[in-house]
PDB file of N, CA and C in Angstrom:
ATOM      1  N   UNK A   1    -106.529 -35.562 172.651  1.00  0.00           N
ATOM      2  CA  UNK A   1    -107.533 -34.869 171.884  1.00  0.00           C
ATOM      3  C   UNK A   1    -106.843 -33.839 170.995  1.00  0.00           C
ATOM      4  N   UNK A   2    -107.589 -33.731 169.563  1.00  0.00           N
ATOM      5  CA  UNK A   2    -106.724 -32.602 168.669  1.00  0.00           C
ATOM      6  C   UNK A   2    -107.331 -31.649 168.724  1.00  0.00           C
ATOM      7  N   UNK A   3    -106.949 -29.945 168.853  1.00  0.00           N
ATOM      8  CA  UNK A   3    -106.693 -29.182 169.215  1.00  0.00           C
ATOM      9  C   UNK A   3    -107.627 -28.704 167.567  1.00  0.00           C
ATOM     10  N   UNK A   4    -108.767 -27.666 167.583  1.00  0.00           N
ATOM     11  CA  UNK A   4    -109.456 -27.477 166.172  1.00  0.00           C
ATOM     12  C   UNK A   4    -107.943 -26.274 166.106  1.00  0.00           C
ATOM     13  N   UNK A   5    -108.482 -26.291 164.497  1.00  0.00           N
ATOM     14  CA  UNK A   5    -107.496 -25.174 163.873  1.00  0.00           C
ATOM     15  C   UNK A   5    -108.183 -23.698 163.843  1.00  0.00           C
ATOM     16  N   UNK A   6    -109.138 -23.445 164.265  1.00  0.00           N
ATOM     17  CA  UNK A   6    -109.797 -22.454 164.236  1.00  0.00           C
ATOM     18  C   UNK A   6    -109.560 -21.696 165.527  1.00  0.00           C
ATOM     19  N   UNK A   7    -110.387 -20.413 165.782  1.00  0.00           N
ATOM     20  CA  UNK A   7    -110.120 -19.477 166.574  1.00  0.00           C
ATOM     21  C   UNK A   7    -111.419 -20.132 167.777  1.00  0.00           C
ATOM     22  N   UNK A   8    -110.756 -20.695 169.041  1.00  0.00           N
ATOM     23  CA  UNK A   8    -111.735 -21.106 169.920  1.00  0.00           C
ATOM     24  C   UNK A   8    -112.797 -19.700 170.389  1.00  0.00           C
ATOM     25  N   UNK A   9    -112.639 -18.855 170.376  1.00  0.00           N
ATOM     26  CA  UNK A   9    -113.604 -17.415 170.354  1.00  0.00           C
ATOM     27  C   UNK A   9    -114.679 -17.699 169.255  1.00  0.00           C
ATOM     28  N   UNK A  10    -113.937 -17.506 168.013  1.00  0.00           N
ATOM     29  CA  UNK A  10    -114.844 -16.999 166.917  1.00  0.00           C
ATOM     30  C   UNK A  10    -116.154 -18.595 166.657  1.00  0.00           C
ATOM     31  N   UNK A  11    -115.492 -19.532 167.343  1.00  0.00           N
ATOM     32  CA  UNK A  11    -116.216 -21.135 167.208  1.00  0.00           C
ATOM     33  C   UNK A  11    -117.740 -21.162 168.475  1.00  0.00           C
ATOM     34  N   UNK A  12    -117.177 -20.038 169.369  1.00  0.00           N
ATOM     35  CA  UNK A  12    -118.488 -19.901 170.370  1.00  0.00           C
ATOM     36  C   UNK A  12    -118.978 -18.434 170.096  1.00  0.00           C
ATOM     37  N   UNK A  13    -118.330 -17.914 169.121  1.00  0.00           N
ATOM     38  CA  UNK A  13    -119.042 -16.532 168.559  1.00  0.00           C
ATOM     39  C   UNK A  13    -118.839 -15.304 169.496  1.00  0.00           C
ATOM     40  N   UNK A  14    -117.967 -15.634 170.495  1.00  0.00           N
ATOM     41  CA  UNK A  14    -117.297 -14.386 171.561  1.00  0.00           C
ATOM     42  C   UNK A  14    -116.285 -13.587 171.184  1.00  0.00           C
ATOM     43  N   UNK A  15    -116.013 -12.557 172.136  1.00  0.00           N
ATOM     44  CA  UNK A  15    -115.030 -11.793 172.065  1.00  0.00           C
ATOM     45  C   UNK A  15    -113.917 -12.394 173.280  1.00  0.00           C
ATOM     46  N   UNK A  16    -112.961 -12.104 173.146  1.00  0.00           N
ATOM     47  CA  UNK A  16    -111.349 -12.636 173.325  1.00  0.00           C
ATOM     48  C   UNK A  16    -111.615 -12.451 175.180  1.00  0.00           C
ATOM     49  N   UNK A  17    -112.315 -10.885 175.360  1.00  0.00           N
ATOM     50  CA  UNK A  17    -112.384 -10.531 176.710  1.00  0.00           C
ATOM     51  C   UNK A  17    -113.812 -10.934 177.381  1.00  0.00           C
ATOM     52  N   UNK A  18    -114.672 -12.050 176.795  1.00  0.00           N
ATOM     53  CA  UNK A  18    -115.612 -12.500 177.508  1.00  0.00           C
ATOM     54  C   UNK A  18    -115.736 -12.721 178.837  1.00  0.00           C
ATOM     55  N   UNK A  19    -116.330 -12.443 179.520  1.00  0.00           N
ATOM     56  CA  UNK A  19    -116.459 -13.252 181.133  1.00  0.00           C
ATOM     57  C   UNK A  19    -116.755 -14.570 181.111  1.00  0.00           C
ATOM     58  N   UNK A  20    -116.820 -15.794 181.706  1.00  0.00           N
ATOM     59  CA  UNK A  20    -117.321 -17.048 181.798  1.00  0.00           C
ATOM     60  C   UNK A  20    -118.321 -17.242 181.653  1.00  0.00           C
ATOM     61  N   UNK A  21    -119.520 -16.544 181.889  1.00  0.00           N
ATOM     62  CA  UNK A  21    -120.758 -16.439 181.976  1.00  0.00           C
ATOM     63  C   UNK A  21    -121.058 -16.078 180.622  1.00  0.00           C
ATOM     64  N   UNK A  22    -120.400 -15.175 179.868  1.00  0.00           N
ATOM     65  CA  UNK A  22    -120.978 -15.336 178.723  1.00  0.00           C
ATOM     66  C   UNK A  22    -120.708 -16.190 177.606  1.00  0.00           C
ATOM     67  N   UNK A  23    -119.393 -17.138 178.070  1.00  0.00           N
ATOM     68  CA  UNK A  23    -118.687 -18.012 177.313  1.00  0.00           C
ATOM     69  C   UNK A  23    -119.717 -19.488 177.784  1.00  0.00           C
ATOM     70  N   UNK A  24    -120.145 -19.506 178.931  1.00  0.00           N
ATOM     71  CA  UNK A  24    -121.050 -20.497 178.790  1.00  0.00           C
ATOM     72  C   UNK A  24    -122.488 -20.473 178.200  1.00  0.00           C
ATOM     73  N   UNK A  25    -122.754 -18.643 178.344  1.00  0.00           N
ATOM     74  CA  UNK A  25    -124.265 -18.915 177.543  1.00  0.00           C
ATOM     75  C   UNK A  25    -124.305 -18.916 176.370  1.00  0.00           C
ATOM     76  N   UNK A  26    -123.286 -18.644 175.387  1.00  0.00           N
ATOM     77  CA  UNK A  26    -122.803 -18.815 174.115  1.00  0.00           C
ATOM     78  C   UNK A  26    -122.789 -20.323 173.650  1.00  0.00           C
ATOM     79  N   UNK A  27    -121.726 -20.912 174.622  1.00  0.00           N
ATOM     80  CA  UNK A  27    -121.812 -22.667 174.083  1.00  0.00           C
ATOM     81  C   UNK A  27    -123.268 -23.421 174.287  1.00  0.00           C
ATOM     82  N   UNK A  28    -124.206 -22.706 175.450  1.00  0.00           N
ATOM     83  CA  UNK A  28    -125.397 -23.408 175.403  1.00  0.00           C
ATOM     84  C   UNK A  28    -126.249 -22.814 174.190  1.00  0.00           C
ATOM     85  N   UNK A  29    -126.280 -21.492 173.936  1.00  0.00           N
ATOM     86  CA  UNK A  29    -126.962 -21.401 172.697  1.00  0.00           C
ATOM     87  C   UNK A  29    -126.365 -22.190 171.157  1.00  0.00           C
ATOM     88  N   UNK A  30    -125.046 -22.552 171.044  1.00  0.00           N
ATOM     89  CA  UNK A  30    -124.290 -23.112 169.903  1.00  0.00           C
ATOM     90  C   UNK A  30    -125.125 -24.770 170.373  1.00  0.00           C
ATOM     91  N   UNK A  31    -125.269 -24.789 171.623  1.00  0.00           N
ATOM     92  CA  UNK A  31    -125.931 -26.837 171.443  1.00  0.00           C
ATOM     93  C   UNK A  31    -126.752 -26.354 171.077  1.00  0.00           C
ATOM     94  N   UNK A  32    -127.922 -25.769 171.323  1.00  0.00           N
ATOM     95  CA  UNK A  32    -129.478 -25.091 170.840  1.00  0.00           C
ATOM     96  C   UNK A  32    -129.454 -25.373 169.464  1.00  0.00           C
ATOM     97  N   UNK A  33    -128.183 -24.905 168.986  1.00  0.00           N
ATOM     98  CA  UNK A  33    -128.510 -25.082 167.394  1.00  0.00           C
ATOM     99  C   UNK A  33    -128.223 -26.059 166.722  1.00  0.00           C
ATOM    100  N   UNK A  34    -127.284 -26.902 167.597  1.00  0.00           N
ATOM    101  CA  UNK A  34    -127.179 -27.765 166.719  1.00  0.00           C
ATOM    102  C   UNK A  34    -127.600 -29.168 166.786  1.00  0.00           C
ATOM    103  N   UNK A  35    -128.506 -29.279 168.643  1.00  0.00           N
ATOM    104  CA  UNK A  35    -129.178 -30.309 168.635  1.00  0.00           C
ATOM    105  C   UNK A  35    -128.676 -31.271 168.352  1.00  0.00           C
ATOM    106  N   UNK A  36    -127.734 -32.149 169.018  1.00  0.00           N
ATOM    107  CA  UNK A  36    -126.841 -33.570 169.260  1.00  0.00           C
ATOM    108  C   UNK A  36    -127.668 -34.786 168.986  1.00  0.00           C
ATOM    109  N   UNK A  37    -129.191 -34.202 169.946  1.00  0.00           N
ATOM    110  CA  UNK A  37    -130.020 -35.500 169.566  1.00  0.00           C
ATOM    111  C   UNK A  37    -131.180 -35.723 168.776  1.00  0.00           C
ATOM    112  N   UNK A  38    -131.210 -34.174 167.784  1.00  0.00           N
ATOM    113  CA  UNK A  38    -131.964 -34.701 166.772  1.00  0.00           C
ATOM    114  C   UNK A  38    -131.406 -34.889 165.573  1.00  0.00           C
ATOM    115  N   UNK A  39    -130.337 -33.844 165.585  1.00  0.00           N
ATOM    116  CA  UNK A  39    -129.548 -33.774 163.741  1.00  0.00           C
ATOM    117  C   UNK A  39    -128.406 -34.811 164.234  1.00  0.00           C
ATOM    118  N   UNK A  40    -128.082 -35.564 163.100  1.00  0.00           N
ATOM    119  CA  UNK A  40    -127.617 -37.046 163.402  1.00  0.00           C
ATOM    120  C   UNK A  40    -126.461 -36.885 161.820  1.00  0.00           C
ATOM    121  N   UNK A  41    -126.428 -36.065 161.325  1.00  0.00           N
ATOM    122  CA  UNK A  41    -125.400 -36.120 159.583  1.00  0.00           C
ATOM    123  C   UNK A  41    -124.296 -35.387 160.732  1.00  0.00           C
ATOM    124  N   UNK A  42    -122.966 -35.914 159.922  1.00  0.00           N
ATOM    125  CA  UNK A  42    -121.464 -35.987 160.160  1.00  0.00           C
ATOM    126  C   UNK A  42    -121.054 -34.766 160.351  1.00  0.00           C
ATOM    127  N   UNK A  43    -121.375 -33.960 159.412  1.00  0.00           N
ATOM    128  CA  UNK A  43    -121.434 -32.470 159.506  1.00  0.00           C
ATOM    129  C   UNK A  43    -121.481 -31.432 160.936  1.00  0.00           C
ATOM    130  N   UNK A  44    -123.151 -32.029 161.523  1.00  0.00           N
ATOM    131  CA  UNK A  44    -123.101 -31.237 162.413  1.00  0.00           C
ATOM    132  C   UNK A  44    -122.289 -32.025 163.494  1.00  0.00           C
ATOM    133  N   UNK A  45    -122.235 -33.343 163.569  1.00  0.00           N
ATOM    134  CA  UNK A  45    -121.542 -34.057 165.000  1.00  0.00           C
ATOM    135  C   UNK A  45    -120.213 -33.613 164.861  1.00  0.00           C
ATOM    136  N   UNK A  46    -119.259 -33.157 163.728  1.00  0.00           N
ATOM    137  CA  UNK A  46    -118.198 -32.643 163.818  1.00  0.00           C
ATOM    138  C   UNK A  46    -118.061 -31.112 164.512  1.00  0.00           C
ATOM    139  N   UNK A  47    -119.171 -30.199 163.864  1.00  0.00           N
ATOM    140  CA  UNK A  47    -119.517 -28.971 164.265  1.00  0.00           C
ATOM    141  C   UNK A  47    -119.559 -28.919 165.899  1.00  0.00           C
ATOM    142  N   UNK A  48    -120.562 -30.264 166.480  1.00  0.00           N
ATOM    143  CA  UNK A  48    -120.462 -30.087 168.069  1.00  0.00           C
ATOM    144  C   UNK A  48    -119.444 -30.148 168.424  1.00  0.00           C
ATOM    145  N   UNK A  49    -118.038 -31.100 168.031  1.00  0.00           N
ATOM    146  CA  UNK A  49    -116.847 -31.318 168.518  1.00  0.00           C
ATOM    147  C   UNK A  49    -116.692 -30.513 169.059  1.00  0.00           C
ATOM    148  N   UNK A  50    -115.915 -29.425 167.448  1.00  0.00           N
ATOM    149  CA  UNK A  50    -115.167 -28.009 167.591  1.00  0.00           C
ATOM    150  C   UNK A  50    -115.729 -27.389 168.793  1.00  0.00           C
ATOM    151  N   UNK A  51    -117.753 -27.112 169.234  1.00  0.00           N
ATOM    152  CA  UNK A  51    -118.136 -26.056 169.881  1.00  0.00           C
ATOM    153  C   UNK A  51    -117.542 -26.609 171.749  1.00  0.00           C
ATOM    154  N   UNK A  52    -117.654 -28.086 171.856  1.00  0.00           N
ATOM    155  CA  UNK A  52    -117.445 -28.531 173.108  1.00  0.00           C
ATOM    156  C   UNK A  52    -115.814 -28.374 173.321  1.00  0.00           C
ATOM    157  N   UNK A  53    -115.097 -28.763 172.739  1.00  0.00           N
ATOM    158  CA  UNK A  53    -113.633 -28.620 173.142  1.00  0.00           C
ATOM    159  C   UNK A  53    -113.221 -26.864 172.953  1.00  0.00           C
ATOM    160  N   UNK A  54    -113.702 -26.351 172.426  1.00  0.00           N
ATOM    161  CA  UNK A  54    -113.815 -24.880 172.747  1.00  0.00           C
ATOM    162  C   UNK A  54    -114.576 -24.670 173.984  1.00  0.00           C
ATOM    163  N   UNK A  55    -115.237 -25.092 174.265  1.00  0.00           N
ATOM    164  CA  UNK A  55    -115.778 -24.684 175.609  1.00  0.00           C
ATOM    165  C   UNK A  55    -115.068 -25.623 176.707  1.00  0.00           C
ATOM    166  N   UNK A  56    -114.397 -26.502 176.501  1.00  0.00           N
ATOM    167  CA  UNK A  56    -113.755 -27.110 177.185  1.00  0.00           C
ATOM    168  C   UNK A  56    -112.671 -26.542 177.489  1.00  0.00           C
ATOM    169  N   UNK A  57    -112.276 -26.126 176.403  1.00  0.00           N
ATOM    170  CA  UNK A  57    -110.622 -25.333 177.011  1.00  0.00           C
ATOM    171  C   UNK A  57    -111.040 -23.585 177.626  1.00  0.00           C
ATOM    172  N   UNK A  58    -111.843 -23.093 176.911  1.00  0.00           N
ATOM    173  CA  UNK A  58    -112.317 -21.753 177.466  1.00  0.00           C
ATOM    174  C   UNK A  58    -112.723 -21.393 179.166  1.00  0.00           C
ATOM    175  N   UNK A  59    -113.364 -22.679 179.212  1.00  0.00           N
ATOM    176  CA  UNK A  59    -114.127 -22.914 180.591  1.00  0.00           C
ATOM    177  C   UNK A  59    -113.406 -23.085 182.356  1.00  0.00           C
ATOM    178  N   UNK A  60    -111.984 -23.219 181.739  1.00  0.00           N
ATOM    179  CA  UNK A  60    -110.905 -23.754 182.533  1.00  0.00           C
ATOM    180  C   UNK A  60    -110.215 -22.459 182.256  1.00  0.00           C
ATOM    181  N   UNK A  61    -110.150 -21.551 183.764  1.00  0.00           N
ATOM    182  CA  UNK A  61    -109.060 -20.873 183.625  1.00  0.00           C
ATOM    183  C   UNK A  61    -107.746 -20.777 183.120  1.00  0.00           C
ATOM    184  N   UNK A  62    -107.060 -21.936 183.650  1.00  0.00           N
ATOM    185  CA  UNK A  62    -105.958 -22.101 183.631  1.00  0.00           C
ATOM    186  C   UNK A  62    -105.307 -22.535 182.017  1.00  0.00           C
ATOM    187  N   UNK A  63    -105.931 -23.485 181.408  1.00  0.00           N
ATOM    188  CA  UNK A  63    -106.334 -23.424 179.875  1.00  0.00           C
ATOM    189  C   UNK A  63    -106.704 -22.665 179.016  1.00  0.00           C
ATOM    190  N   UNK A  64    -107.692 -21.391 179.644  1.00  0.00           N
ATOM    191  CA  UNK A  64    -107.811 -20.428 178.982  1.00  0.00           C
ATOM    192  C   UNK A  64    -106.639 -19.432 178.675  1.00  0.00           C
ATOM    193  N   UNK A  65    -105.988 -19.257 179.786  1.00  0.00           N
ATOM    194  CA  UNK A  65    -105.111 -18.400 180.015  1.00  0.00           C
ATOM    195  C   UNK A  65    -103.623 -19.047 179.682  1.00  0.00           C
ATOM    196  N   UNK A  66    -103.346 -20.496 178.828  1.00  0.00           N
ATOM    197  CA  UNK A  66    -102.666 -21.095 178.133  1.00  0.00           C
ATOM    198  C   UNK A  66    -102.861 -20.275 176.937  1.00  0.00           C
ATOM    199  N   UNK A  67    -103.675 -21.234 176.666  1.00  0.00           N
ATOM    200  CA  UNK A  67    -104.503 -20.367 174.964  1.00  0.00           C
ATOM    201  C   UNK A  67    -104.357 -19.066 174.414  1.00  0.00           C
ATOM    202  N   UNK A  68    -104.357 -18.525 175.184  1.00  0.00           N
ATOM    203  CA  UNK A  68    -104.601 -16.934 175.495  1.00  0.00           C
ATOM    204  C   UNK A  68    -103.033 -16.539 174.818  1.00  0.00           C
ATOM    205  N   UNK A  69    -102.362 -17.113 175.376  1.00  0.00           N
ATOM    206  CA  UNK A  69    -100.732 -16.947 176.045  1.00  0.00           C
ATOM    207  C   UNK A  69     -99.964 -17.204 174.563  1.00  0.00           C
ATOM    208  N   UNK A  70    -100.547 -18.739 173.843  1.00  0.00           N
ATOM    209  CA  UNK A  70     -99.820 -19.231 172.845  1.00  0.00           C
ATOM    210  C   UNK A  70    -100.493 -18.020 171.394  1.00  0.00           C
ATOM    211  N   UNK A  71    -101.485 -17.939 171.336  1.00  0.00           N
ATOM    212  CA  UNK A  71    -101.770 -16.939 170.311  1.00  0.00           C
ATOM    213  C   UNK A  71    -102.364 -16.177 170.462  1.00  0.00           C
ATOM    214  N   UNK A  72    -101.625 -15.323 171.544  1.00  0.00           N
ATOM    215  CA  UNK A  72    -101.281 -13.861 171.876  1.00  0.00           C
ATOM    216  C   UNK A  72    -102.719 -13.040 170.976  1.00  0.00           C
ATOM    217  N   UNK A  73    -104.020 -13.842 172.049  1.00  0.00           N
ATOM    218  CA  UNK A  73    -105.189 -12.935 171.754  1.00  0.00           C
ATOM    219  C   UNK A  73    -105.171 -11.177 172.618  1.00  0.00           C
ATOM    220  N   UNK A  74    -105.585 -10.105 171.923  1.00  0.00           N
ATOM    221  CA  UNK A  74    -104.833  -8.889 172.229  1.00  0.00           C
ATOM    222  C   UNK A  74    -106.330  -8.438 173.123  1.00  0.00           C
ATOM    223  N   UNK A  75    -106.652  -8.511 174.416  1.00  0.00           N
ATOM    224  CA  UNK A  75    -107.594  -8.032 175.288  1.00  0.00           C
ATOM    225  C   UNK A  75    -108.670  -7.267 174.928  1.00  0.00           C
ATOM    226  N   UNK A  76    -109.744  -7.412 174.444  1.00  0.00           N
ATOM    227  CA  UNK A  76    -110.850  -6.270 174.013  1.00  0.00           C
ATOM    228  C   UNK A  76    -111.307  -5.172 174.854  1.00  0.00           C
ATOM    229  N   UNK A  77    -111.945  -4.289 174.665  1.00  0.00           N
ATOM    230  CA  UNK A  77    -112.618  -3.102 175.291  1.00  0.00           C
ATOM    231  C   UNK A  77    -113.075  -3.794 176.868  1.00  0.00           C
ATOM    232  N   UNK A  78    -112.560  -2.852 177.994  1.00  0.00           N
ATOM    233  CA  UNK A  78    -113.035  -2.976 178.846  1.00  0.00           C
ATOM    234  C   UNK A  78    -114.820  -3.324 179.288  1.00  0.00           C
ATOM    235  N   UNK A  79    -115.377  -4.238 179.731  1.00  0.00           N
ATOM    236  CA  UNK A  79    -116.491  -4.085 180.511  1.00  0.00           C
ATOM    237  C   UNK A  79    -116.926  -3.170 180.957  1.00  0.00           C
ATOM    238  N   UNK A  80    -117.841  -2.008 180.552  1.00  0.00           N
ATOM    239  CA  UNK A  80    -118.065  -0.986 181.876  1.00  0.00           C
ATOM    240  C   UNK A  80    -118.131   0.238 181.201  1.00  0.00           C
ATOM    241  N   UNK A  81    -116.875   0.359 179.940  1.00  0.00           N
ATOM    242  CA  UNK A  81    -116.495   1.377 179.707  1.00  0.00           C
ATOM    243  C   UNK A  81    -117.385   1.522 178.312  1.00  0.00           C
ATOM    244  N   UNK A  82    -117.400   2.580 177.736  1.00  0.00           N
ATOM    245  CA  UNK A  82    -117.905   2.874 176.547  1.00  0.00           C
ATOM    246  C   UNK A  82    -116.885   2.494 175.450  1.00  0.00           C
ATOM    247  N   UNK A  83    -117.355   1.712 174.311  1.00  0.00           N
ATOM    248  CA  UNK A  83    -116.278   1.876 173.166  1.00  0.00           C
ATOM    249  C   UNK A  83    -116.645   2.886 171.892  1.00  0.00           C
ATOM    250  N   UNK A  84    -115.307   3.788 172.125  1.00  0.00           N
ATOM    251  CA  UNK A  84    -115.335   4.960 170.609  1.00  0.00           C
ATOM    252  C   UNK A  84    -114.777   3.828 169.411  1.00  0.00           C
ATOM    253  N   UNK A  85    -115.895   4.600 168.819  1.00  0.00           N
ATOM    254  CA  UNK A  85    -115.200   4.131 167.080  1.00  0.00           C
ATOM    255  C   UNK A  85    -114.528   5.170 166.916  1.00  0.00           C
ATOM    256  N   UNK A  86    -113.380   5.391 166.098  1.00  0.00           N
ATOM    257  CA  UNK A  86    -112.375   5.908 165.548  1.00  0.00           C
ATOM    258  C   UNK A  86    -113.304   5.893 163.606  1.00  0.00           C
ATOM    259  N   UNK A  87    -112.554   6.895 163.141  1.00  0.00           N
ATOM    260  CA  UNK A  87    -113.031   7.008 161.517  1.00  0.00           C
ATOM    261  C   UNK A  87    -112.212   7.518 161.316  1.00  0.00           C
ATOM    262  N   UNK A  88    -111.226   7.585 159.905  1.00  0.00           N
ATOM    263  CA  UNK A  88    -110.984   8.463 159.347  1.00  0.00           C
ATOM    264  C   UNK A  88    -111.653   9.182 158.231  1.00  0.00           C
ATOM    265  N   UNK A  89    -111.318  10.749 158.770  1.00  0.00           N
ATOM    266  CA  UNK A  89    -111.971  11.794 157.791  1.00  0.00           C
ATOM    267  C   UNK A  89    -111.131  12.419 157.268  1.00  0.00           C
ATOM    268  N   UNK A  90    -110.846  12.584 155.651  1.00  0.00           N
ATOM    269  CA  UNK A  90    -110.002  13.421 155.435  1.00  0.00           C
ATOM    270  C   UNK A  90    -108.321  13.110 155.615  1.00  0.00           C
ATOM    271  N   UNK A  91    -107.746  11.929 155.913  1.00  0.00           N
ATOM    272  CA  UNK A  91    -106.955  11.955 156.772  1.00  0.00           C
ATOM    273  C   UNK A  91    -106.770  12.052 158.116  1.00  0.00           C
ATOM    274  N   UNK A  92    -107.777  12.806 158.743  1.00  0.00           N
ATOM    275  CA  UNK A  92    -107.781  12.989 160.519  1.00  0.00           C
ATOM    276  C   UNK A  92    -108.658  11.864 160.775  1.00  0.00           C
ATOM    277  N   UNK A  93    -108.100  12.032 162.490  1.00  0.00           N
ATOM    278  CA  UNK A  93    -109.296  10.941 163.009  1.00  0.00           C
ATOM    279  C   UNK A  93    -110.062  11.576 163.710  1.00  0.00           C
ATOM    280  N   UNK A  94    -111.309  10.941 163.457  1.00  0.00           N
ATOM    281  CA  UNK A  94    -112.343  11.916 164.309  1.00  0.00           C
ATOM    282  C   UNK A  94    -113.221  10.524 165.575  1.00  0.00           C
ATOM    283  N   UNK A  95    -113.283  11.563 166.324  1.00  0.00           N
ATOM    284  CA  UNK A  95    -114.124   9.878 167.229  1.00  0.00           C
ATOM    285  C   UNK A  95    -115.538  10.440 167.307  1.00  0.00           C
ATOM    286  N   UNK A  96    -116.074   9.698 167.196  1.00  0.00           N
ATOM    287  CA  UNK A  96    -117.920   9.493 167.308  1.00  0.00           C
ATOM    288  C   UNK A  96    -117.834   9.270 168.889  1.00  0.00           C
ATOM    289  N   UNK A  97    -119.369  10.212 168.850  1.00  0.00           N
ATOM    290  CA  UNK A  97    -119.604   9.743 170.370  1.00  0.00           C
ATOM    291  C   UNK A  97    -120.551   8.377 170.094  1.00  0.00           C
ATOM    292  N   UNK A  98    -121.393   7.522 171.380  1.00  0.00           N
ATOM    293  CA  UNK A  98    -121.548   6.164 171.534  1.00  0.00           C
ATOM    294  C   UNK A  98    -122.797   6.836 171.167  1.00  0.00           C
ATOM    295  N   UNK A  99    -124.191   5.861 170.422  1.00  0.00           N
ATOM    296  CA  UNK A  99    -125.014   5.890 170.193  1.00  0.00           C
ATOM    297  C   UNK A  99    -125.970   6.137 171.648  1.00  0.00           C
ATOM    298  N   UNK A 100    -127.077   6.872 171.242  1.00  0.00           N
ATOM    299  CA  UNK A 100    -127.486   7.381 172.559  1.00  0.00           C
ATOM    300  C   UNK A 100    -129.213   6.727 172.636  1.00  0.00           C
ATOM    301  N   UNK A 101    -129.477   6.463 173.695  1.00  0.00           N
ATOM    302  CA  UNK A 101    -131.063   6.123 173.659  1.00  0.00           C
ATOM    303  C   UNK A 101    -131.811   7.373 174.047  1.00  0.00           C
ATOM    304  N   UNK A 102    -132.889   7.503 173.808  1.00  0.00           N
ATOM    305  CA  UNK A 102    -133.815   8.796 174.114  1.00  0.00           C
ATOM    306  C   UNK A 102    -134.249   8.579 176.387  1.00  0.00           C
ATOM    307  N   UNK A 103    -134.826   9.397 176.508  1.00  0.00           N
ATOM    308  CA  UNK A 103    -135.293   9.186 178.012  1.00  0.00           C
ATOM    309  C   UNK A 103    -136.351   7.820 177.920  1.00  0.00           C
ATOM    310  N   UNK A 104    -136.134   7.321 179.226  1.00  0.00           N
ATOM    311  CA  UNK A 104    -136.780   5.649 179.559  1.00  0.00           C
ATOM    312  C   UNK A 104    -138.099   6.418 180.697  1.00  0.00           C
ATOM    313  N   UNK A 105    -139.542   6.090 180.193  1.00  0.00           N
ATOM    314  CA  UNK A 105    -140.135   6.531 181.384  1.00  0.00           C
ATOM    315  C   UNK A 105    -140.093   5.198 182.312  1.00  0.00           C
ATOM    316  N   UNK A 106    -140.559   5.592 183.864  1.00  0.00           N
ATOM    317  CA  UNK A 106    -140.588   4.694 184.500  1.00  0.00           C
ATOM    318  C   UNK A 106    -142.041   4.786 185.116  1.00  0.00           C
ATOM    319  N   UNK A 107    -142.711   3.476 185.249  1.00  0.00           N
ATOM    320  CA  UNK A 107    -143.958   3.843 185.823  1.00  0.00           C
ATOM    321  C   UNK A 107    -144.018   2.735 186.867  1.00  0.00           C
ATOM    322  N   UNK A 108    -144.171   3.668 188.060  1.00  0.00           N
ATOM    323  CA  UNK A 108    -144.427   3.076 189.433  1.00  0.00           C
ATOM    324  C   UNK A 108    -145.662   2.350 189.345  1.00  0.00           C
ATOM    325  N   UNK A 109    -145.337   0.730 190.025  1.00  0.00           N
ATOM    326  CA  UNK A 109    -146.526   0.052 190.249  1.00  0.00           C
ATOM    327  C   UNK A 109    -146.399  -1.174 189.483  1.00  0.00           C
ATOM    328  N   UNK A 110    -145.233  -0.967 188.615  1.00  0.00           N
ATOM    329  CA  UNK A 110    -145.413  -2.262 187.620  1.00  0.00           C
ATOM    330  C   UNK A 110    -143.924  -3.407 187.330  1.00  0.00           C
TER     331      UNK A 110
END
């Protein structure tokens, strides 16, 4: 099987540090769209290729962590943690704090 030339991430629309779980709900929303068994032009049956052998190699640890290895994808923002944007102002860098939500009421009973 040939290997797409594209970025197997950017083909299921993830980030580099996905969990599995979101690398599979990604490839099921990419079939969603492109519907194998109703759209039938060359176009999209090529499009499914790319999305399945990306999820084919993603899906497999051990393949992933090939992949990973040969073009030295660089680990994204931790899970868990907050990510600062960085700006420059002026020359300096200034960091923004993370966008904030207002208070969540909670109402017992529901």
């Amino acid at each position: 099987m040939r290997e797409p030339q594209s970025d197997l991430y950017a083909v299921l629309g993830v980030q580099p540090s996905a969990t599995p779980e979101k690398i599979t709900s990604a490839f099921r929303a990419r079939v969603r769209e492109l519907r194998p068994d109703t759209r039938v032009d060359a176009a999209t049956a090529a499009r499914f290729g790319e999305v399945r052998a990306a999820y084919e190699t993603l899906r497999d640890p051990a393949l992933r962590a090939a992949y990973d290895q040969r073009h030295a994808h660089q680990p994204g923002p931790v899970p868990g943690r907050p990510a600062w944007r960085y700006t420059a102002a002026l020359g300096a860098i200034r960091r923004e704090p993370p966008l904030r939500a207002g208070p969540v009421r909670w109402i017992p009973g529901r």
